[in-house]
PDB file of N, CA and C in Angstrom:
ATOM      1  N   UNK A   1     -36.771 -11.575  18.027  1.00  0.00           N
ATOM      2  CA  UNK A   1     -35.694 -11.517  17.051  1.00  0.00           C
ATOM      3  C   UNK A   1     -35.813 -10.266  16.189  1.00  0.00           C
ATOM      4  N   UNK A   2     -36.997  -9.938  15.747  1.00  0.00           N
ATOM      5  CA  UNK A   2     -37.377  -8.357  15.064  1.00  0.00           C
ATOM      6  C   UNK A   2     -36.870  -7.478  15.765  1.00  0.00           C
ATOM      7  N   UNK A   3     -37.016  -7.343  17.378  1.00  0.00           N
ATOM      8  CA  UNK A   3     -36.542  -6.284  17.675  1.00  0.00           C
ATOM      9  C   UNK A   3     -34.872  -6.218  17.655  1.00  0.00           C
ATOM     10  N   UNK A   4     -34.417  -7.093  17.950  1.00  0.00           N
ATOM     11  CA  UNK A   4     -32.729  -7.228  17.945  1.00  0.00           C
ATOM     12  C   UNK A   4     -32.633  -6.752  16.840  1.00  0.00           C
ATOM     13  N   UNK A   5     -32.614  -7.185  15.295  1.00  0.00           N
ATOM     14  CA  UNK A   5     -32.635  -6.518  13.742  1.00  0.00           C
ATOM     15  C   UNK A   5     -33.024  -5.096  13.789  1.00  0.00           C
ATOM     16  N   UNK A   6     -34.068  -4.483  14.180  1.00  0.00           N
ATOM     17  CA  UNK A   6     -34.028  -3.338  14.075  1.00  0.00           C
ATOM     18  C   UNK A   6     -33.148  -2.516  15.179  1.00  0.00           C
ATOM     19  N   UNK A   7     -32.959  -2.935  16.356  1.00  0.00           N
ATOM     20  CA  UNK A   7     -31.925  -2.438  16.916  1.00  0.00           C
ATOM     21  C   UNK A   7     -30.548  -2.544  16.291  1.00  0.00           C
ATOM     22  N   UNK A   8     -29.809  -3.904  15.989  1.00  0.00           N
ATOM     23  CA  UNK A   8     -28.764  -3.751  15.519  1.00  0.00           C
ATOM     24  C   UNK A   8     -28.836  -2.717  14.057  1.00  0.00           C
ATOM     25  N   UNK A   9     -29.770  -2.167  13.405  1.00  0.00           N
ATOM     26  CA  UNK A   9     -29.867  -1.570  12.186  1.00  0.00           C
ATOM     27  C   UNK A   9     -29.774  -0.207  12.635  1.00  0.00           C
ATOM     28  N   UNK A  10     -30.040   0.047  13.723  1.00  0.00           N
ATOM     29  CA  UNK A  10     -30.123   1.725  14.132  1.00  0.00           C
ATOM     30  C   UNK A  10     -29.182   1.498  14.605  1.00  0.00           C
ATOM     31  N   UNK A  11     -28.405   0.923  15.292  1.00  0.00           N
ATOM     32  CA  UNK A  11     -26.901   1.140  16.103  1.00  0.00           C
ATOM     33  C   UNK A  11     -26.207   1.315  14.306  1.00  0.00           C
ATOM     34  N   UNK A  12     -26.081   0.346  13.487  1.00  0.00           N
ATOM     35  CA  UNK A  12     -25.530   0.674  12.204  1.00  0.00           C
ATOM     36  C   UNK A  12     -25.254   2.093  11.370  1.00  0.00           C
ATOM     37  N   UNK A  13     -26.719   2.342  11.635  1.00  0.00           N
ATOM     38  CA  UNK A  13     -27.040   3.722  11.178  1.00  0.00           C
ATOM     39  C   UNK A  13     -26.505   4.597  11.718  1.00  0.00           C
ATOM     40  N   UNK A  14     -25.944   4.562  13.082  1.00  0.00           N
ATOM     41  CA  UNK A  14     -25.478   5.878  13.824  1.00  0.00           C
ATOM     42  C   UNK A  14     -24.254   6.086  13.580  1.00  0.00           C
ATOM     43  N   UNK A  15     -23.597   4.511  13.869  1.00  0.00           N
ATOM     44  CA  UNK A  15     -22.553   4.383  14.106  1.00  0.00           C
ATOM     45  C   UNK A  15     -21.773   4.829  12.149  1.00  0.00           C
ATOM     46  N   UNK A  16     -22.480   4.278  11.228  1.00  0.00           N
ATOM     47  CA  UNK A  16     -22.028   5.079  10.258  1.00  0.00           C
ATOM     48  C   UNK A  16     -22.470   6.651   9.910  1.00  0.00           C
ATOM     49  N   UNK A  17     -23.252   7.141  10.619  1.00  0.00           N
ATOM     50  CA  UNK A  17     -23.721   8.927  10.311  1.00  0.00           C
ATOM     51  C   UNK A  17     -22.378   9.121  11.252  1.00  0.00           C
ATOM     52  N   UNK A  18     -21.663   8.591  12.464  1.00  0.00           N
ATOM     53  CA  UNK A  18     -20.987   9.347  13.315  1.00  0.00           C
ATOM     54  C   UNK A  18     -19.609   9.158  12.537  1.00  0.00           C
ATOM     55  N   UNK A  19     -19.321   8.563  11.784  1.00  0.00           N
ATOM     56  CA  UNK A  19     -18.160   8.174  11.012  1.00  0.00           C
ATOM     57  C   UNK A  19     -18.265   8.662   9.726  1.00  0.00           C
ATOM     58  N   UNK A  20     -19.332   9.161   9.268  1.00  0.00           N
ATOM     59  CA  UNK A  20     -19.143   9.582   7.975  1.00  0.00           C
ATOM     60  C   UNK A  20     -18.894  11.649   8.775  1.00  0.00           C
ATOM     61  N   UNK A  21     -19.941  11.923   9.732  1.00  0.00           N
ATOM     62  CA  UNK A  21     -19.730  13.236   9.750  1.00  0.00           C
ATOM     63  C   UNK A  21     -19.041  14.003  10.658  1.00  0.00           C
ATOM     64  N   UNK A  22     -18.310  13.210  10.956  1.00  0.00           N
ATOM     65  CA  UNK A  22     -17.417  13.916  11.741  1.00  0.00           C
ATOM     66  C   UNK A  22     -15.813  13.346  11.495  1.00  0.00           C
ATOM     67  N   UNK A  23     -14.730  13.705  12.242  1.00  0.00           N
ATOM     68  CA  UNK A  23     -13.648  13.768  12.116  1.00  0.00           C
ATOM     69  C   UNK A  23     -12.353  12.802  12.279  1.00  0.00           C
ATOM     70  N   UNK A  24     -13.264  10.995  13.062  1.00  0.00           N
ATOM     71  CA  UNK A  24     -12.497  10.248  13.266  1.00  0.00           C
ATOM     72  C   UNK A  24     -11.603  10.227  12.752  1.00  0.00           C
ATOM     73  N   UNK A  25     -10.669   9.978  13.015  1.00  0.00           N
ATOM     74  CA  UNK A  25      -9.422   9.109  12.366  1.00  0.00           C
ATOM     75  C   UNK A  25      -8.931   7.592  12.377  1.00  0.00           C
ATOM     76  N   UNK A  26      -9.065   6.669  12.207  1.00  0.00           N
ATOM     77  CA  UNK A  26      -9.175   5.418  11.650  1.00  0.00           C
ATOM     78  C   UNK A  26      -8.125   4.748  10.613  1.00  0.00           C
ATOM     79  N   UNK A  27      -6.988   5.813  10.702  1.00  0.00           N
ATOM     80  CA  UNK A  27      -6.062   4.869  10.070  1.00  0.00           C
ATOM     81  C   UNK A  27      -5.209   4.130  11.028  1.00  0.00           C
ATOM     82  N   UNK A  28      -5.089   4.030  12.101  1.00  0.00           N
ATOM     83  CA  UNK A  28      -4.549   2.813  13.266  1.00  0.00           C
ATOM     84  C   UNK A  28      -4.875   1.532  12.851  1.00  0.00           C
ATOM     85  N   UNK A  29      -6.170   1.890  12.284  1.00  0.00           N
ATOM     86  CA  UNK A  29      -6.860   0.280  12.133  1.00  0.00           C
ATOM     87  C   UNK A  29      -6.531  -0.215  10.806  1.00  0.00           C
ATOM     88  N   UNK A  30      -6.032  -1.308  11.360  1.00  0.00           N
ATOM     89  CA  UNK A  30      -5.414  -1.901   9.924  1.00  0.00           C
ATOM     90  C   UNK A  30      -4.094  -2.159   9.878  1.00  0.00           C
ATOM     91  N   UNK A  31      -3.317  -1.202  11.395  1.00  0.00           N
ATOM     92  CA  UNK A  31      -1.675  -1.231  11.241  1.00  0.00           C
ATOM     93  C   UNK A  31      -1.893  -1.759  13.051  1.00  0.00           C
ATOM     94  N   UNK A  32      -2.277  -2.615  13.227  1.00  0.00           N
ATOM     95  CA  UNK A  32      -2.504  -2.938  14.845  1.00  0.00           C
ATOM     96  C   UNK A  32      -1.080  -3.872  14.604  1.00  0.00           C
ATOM     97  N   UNK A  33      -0.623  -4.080  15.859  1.00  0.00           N
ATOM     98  CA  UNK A  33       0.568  -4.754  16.056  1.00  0.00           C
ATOM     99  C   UNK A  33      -0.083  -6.496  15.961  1.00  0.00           C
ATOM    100  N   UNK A  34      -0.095  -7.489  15.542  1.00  0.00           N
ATOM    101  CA  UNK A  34      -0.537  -8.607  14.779  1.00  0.00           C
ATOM    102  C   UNK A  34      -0.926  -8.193  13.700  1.00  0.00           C
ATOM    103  N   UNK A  35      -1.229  -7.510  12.966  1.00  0.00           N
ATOM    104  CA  UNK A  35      -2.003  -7.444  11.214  1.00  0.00           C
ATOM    105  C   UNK A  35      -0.485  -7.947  10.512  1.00  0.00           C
ATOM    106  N   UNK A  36      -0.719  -8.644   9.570  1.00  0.00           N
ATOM    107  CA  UNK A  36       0.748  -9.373   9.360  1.00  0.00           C
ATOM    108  C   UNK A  36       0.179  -8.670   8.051  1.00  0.00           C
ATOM    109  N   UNK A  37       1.192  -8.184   7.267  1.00  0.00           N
ATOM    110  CA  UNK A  37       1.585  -7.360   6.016  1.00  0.00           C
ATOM    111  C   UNK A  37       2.544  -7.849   5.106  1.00  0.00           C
ATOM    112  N   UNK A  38       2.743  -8.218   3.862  1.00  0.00           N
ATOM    113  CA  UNK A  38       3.701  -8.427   3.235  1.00  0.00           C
ATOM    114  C   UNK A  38       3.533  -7.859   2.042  1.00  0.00           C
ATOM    115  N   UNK A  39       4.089  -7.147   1.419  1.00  0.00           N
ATOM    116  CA  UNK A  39       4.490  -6.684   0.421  1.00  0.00           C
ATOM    117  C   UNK A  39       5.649  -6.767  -0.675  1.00  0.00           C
ATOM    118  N   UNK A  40       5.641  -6.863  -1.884  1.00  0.00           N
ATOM    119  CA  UNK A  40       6.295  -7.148  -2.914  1.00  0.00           C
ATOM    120  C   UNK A  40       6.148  -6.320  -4.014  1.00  0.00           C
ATOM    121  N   UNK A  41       7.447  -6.681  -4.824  1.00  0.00           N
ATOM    122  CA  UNK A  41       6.873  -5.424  -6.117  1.00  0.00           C
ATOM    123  C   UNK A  41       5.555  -6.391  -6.840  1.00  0.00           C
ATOM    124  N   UNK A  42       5.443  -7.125  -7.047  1.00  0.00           N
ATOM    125  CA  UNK A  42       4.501  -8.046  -7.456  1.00  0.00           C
ATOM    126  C   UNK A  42       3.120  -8.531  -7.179  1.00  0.00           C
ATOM    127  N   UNK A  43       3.171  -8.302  -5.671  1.00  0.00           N
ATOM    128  CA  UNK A  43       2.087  -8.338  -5.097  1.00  0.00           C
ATOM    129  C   UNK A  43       2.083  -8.105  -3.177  1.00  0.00           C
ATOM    130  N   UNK A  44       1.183  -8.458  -2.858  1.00  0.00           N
ATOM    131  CA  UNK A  44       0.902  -7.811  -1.784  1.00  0.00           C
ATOM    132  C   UNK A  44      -0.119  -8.784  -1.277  1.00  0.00           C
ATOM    133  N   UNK A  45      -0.277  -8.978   0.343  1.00  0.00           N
ATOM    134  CA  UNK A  45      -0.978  -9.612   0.754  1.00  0.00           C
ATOM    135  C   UNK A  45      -1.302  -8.963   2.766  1.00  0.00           C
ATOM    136  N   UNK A  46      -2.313  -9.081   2.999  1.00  0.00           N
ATOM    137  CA  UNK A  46      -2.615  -8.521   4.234  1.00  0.00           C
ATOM    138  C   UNK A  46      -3.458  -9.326   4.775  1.00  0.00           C
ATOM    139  N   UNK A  47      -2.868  -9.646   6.107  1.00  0.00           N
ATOM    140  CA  UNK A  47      -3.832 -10.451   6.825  1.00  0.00           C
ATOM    141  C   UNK A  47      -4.438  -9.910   8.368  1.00  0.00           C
ATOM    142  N   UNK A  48      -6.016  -9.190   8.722  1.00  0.00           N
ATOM    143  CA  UNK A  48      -5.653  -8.325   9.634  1.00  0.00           C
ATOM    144  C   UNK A  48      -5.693  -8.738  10.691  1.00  0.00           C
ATOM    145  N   UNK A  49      -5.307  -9.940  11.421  1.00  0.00           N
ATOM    146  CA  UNK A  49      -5.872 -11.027  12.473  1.00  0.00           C
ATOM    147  C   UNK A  49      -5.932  -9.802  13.828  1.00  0.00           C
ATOM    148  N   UNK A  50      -5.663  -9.058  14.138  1.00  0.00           N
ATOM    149  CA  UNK A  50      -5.328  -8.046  15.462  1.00  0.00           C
ATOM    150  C   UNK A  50      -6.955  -7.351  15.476  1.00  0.00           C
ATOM    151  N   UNK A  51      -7.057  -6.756  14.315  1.00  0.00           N
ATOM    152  CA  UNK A  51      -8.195  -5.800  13.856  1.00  0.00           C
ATOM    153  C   UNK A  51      -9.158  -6.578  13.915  1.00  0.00           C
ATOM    154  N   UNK A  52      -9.141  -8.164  12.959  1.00  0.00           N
ATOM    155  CA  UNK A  52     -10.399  -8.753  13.318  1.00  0.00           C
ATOM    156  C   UNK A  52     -10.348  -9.040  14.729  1.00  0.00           C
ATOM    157  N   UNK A  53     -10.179  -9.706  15.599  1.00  0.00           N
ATOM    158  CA  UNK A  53      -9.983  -9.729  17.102  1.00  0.00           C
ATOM    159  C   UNK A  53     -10.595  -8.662  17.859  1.00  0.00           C
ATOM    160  N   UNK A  54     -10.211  -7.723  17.755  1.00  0.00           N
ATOM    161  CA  UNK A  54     -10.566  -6.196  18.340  1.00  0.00           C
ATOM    162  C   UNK A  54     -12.107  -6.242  17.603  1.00  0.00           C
ATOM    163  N   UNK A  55     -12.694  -6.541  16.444  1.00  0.00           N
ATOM    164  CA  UNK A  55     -13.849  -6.316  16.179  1.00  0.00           C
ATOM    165  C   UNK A  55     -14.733  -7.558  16.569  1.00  0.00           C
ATOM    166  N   UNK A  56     -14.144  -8.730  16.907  1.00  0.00           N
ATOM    167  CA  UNK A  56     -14.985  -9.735  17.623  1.00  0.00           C
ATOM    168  C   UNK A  56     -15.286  -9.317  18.724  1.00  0.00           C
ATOM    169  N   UNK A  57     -14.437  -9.054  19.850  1.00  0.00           N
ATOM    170  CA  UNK A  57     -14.688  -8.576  20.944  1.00  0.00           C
ATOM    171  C   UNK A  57     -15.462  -7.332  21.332  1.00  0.00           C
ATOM    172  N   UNK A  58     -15.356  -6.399  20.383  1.00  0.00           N
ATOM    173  CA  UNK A  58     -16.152  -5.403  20.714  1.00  0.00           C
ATOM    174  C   UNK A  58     -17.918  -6.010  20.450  1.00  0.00           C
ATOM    175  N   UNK A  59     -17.903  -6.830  19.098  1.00  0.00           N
ATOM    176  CA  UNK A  59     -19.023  -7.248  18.819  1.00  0.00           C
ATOM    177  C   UNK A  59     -19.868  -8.198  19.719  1.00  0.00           C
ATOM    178  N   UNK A  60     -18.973  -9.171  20.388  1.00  0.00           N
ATOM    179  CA  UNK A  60     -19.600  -9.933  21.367  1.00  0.00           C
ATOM    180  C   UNK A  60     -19.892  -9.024  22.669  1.00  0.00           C
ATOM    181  N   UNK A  61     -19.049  -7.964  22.976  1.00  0.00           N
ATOM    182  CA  UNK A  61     -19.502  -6.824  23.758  1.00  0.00           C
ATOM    183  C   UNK A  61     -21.023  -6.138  23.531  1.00  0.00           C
ATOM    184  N   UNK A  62     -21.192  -6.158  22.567  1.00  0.00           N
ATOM    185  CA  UNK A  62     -22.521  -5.489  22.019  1.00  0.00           C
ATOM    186  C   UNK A  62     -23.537  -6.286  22.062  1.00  0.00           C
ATOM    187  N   UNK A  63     -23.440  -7.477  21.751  1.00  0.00           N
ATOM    188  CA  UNK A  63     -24.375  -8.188  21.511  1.00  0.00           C
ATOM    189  C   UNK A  63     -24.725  -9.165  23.107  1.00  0.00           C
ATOM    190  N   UNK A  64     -23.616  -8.808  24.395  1.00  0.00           N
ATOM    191  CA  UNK A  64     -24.054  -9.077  25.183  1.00  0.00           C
ATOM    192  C   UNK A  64     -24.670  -8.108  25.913  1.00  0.00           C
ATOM    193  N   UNK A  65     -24.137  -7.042  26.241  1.00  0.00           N
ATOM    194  CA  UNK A  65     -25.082  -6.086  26.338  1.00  0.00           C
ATOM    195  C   UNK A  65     -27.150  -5.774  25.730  1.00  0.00           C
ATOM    196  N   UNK A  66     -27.366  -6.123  24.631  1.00  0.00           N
ATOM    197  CA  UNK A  66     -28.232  -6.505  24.119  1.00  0.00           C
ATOM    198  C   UNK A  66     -28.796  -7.201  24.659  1.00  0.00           C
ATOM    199  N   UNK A  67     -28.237  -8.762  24.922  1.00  0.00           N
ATOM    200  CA  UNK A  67     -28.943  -9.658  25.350  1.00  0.00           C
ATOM    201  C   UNK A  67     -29.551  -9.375  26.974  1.00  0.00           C
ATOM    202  N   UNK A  68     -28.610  -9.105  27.783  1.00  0.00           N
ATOM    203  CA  UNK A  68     -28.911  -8.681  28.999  1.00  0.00           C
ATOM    204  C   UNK A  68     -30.711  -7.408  29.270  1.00  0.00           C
ATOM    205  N   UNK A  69     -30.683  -7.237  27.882  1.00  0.00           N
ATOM    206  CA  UNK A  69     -32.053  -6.205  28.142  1.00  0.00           C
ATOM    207  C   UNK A  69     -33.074  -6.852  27.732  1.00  0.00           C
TER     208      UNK A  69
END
């Protein structure tokens, strides 16, 4: 289990040095076709069900990969 934690902590680490220093662009995320949006002069509410989805799957992607080693 230690090693999984320190692995998932260095994948963390990269994956934010590669997002902080370089040039992604990342505003798609957040406007995925399901993210339901409503807006008002009053208030505002966002729900990102598409985005979370896309980040389950990638995550269970990762973490099966992992397991397999």
């Amino acid at each position: 289990m230690g090693k999984v934690l320190i692995l998932v902590g260095f994948l963390l680490v990269i994956i934010g040095a590669l997002l902080h220093f370089t040039t992604f662009n990342f505003h798609w995320f957040g406007r995925l076709p399901g993210d339901i949006r409503i807006e008002n002069q009053n208030y505002s509410v966002f729900i990102p069900l598409t985005s979370m989805l896309l980040i389950s799957v990638v995550g269970s992607f990762i973490l099966w990969i992992i397991r397999r080693f």
